[in-house]
N, C-alpha and C. Protein backbone atom coordinates (compact mmCIF):
# COMPACT_ATOMS: atom_id res chain seq x y z
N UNK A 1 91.18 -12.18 2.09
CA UNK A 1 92.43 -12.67 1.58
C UNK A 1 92.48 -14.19 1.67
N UNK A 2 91.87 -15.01 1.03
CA UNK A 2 91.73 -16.75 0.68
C UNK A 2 93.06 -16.72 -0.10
N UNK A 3 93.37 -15.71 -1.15
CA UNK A 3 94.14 -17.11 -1.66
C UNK A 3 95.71 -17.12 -1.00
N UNK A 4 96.24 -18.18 -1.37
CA UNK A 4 97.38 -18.42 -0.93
C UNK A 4 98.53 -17.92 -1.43
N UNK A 5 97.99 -17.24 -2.41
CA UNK A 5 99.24 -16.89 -3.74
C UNK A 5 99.14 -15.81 -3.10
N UNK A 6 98.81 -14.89 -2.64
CA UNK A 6 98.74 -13.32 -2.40
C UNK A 6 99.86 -12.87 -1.01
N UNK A 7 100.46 -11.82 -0.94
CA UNK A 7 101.27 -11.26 -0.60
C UNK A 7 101.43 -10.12 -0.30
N UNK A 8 101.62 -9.30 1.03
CA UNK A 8 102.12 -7.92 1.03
C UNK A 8 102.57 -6.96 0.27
N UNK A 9 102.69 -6.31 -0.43
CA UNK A 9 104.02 -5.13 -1.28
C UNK A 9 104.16 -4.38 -0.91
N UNK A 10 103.19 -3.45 -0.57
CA UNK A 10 103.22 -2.18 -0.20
C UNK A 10 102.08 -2.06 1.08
N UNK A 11 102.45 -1.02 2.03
CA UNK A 11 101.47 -0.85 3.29
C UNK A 11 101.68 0.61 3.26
N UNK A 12 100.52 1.58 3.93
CA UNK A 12 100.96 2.56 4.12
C UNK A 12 101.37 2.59 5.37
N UNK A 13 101.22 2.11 6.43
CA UNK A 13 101.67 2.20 6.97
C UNK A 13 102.93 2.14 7.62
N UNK A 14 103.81 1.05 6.98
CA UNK A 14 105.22 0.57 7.08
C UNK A 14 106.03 1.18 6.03
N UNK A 15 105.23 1.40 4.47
CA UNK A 15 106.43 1.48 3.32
C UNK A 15 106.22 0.16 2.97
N UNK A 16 107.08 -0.11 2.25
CA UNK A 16 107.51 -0.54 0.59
C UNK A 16 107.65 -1.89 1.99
N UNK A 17 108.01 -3.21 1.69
CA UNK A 17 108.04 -4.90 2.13
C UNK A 17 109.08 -5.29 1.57
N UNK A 18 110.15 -5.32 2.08
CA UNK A 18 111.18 -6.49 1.19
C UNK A 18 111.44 -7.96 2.19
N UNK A 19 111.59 -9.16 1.23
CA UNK A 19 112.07 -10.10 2.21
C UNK A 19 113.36 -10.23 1.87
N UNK A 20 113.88 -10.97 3.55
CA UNK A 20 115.04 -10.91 3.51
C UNK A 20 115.87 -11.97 2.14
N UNK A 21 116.74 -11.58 1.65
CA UNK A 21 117.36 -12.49 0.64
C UNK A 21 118.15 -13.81 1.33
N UNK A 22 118.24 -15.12 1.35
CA UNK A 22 118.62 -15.86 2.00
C UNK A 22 120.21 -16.09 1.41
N UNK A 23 120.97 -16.28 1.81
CA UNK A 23 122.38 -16.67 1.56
C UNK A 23 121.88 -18.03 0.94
N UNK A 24 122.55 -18.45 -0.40
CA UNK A 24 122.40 -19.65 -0.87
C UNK A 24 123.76 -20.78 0.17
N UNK A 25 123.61 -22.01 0.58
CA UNK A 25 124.80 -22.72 1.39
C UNK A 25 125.05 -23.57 0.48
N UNK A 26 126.56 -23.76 0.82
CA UNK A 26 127.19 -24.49 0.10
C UNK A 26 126.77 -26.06 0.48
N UNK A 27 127.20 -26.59 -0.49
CA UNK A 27 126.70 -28.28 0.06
C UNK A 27 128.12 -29.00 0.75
N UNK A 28 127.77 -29.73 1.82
CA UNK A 28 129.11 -30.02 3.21
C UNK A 28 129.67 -31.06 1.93
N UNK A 29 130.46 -30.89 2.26
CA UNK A 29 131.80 -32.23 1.69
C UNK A 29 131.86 -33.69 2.39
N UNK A 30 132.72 -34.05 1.75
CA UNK A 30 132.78 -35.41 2.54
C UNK A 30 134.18 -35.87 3.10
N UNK A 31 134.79 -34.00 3.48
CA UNK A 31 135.80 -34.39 3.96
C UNK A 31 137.50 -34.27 3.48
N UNK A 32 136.94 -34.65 1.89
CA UNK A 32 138.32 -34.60 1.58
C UNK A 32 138.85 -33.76 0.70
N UNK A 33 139.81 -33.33 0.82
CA UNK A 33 140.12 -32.03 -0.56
C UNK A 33 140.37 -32.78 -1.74
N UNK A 34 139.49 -31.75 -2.89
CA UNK A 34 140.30 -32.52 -4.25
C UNK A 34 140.81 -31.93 -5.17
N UNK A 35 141.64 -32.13 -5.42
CA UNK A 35 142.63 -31.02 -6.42
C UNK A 35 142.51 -31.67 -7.84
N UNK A 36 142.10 -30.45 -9.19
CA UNK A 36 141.90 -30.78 -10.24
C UNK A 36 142.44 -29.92 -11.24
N UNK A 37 142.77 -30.38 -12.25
CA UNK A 37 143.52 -29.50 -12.88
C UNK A 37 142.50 -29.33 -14.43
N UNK A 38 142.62 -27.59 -14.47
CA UNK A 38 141.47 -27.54 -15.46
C UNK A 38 141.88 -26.29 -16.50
N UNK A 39 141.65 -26.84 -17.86
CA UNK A 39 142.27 -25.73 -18.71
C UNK A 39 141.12 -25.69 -19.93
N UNK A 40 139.89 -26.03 -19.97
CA UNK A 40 138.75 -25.68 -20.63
C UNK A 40 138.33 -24.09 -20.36
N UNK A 41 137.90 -23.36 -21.19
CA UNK A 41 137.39 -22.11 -21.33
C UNK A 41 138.47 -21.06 -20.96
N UNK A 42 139.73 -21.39 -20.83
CA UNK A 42 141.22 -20.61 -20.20
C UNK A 42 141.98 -20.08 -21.29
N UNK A 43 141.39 -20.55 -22.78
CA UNK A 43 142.56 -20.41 -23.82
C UNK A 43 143.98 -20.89 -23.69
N UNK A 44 143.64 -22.51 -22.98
CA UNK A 44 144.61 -23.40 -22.77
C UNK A 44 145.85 -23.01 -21.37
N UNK A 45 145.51 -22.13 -21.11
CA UNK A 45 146.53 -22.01 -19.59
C UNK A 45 145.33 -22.51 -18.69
N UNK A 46 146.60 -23.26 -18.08
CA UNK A 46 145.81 -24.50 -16.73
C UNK A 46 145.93 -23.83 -15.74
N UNK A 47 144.53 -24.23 -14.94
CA UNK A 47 144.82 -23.74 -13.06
C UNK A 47 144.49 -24.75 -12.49
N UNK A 48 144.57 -24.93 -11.38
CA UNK A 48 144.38 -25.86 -10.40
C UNK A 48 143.08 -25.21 -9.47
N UNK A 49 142.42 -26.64 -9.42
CA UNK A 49 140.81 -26.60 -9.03
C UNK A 49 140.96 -26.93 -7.28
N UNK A 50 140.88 -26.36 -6.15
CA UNK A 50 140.92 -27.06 -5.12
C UNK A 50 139.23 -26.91 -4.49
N UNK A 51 139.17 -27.83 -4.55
CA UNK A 51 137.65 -27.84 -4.17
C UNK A 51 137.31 -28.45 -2.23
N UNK A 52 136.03 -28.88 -1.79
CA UNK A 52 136.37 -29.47 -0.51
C UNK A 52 136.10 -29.01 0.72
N UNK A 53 137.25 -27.64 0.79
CA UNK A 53 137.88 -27.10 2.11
C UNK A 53 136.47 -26.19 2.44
N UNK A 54 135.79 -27.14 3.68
CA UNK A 54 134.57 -26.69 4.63
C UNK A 54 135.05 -25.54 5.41
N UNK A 55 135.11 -24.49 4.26
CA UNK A 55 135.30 -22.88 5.91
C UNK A 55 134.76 -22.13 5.08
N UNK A 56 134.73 -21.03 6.27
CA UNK A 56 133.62 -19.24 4.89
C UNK A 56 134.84 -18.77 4.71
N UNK A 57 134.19 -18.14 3.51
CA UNK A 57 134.93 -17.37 3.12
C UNK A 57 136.32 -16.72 3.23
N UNK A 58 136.13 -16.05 4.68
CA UNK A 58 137.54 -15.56 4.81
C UNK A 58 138.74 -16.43 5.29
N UNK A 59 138.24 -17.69 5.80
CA UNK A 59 139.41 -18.39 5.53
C UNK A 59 139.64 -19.18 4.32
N UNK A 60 138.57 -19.18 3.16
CA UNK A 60 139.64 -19.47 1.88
C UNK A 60 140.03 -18.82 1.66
N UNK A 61 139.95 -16.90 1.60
CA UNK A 61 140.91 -16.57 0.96
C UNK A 61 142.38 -16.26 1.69
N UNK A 62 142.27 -16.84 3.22
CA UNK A 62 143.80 -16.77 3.86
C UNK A 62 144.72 -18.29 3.54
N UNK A 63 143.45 -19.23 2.81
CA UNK A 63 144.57 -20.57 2.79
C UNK A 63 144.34 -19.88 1.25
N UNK A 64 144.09 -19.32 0.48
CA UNK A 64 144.27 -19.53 -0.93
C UNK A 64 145.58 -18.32 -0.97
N UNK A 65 145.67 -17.12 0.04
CA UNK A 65 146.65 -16.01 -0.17
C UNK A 65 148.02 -17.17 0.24
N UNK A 66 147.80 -18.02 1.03
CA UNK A 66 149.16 -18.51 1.66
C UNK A 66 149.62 -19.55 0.38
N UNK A 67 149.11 -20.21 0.22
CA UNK A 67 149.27 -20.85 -1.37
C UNK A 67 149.67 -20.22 -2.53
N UNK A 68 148.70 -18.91 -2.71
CA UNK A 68 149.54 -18.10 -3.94
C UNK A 68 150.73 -17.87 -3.87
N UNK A 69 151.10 -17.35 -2.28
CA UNK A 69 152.69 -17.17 -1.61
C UNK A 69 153.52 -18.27 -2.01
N UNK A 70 153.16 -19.08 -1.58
CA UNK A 70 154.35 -20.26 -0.96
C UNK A 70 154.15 -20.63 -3.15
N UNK A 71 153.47 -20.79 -4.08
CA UNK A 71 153.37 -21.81 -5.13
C UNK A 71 154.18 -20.33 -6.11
N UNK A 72 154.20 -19.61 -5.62
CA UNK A 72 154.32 -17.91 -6.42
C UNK A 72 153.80 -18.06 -7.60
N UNK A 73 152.57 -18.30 -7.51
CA UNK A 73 151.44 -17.74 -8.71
C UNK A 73 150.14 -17.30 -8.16
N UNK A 74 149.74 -16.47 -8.51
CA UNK A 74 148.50 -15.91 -8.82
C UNK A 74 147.15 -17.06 -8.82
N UNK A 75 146.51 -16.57 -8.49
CA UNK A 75 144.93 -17.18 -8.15
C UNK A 75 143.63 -16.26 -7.48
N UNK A 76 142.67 -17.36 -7.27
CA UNK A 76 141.27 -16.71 -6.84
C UNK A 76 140.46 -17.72 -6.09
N UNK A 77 139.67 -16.87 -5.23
CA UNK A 77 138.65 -17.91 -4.74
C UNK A 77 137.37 -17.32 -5.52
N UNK A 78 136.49 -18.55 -6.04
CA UNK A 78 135.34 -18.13 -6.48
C UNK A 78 134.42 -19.19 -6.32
N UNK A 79 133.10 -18.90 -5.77
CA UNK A 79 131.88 -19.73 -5.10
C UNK A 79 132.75 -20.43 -4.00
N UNK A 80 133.61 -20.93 -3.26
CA UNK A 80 133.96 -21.93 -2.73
C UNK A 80 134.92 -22.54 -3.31
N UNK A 81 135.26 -22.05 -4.18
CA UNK A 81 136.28 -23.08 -4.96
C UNK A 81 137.87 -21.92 -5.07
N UNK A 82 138.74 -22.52 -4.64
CA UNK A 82 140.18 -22.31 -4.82
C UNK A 82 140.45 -22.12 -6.05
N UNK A 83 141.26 -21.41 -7.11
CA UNK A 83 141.34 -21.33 -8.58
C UNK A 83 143.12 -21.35 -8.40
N UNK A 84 144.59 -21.85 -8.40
CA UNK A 84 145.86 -21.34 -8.50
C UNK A 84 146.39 -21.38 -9.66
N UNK A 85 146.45 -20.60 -10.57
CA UNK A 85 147.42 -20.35 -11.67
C UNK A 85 148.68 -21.26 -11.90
N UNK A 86 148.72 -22.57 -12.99
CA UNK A 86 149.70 -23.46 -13.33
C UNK A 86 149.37 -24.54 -12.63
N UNK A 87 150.20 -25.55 -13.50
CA UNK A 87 150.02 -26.99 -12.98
C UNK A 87 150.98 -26.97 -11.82
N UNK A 88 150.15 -26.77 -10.37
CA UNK A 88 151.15 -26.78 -8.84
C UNK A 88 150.55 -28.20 -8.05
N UNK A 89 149.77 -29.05 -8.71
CA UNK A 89 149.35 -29.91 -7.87
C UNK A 89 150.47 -30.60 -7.22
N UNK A 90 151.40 -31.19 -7.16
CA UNK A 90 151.60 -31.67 -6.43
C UNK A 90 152.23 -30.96 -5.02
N UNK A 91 152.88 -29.35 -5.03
CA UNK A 91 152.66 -28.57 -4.14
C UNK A 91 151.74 -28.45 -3.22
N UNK A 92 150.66 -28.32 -3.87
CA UNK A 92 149.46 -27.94 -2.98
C UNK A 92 149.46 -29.08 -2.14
N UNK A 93 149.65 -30.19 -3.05
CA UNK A 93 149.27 -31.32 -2.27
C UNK A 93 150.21 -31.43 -0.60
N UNK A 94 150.97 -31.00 -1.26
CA UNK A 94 151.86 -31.14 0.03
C UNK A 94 151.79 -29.77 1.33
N UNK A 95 151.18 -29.34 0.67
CA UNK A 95 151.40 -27.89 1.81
C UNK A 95 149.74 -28.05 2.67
N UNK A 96 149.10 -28.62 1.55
CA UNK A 96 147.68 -28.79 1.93
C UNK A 96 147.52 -30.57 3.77
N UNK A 97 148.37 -31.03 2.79
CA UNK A 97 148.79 -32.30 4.02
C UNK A 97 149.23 -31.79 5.08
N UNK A 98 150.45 -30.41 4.82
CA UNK A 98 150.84 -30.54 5.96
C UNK A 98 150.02 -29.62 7.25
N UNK A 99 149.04 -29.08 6.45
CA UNK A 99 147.63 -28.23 7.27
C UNK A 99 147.08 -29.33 8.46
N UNK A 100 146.99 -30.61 7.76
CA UNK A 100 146.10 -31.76 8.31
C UNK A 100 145.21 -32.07 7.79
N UNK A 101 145.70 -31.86 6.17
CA UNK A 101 143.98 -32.06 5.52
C UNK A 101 144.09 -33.57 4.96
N UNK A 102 143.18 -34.06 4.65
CA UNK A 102 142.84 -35.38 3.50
C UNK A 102 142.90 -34.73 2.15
N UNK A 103 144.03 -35.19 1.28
CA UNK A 103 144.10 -34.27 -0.04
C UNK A 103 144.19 -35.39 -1.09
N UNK A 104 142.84 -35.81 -2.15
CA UNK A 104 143.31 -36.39 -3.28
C UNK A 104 143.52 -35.78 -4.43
N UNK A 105 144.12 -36.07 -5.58
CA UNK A 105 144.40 -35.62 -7.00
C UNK A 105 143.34 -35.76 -7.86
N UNK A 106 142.04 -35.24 -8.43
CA UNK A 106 141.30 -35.69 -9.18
C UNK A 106 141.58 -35.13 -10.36
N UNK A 107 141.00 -35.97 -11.63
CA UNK A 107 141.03 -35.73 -12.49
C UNK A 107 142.43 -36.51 -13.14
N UNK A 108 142.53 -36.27 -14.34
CA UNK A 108 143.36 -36.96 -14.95
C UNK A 108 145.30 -36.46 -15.37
């Protein structure tokens, strides 16, 4: 077995070889939340982009459930990213401050 390209698949002795699949990581932030407002590919209804917030999973979706609450619209978390139904930025902004976060407005 020289070459380098070559690999396990099958053994009889063990069965079938799988490797483990690695969790892809998100890339760290720099800290600050940024809220964007985005209505491309939506058929023109806007959501708000909150991007940023360094936690897994299950605490975006407890700061994104408390936000849907408090903004009363509908949303999603998807990859890392916050999604809230309607233009609520300046809400967020404020509920997001009063967490203790660094919150800017991006986008236009």
């Amino acid at each position: 077995m020289g070459d380098n390209n070559s690999r396990l698949v099958y053994s009889t002795e063990t069965g079938r070889i799988h490797e483990p699949d690695a969790a892809p990581e998100r890339p760290k932030g720099d800290g600050i939340v940024r809220i964007q407002r985005q209505t491309s590919g939506r058929k023109g209804k806007g959501v708000c982009l909150i991007t940023g917030i360094d936690a897994d999973d299950a605490t975006l979706k407890k700061i994104a459930a408390e936000l849907k609450a408090k903004c009363g619209c509908g949303g999603a978390v998807k990859e890392g990213v916050i999604e809230i139904q309607g233009d609520k930025r300046d809400l967020i902004k404020s509920l997001l401050e009063a967490r203790g976060m660094k919150v800017k407005l991006a986008g236009g």
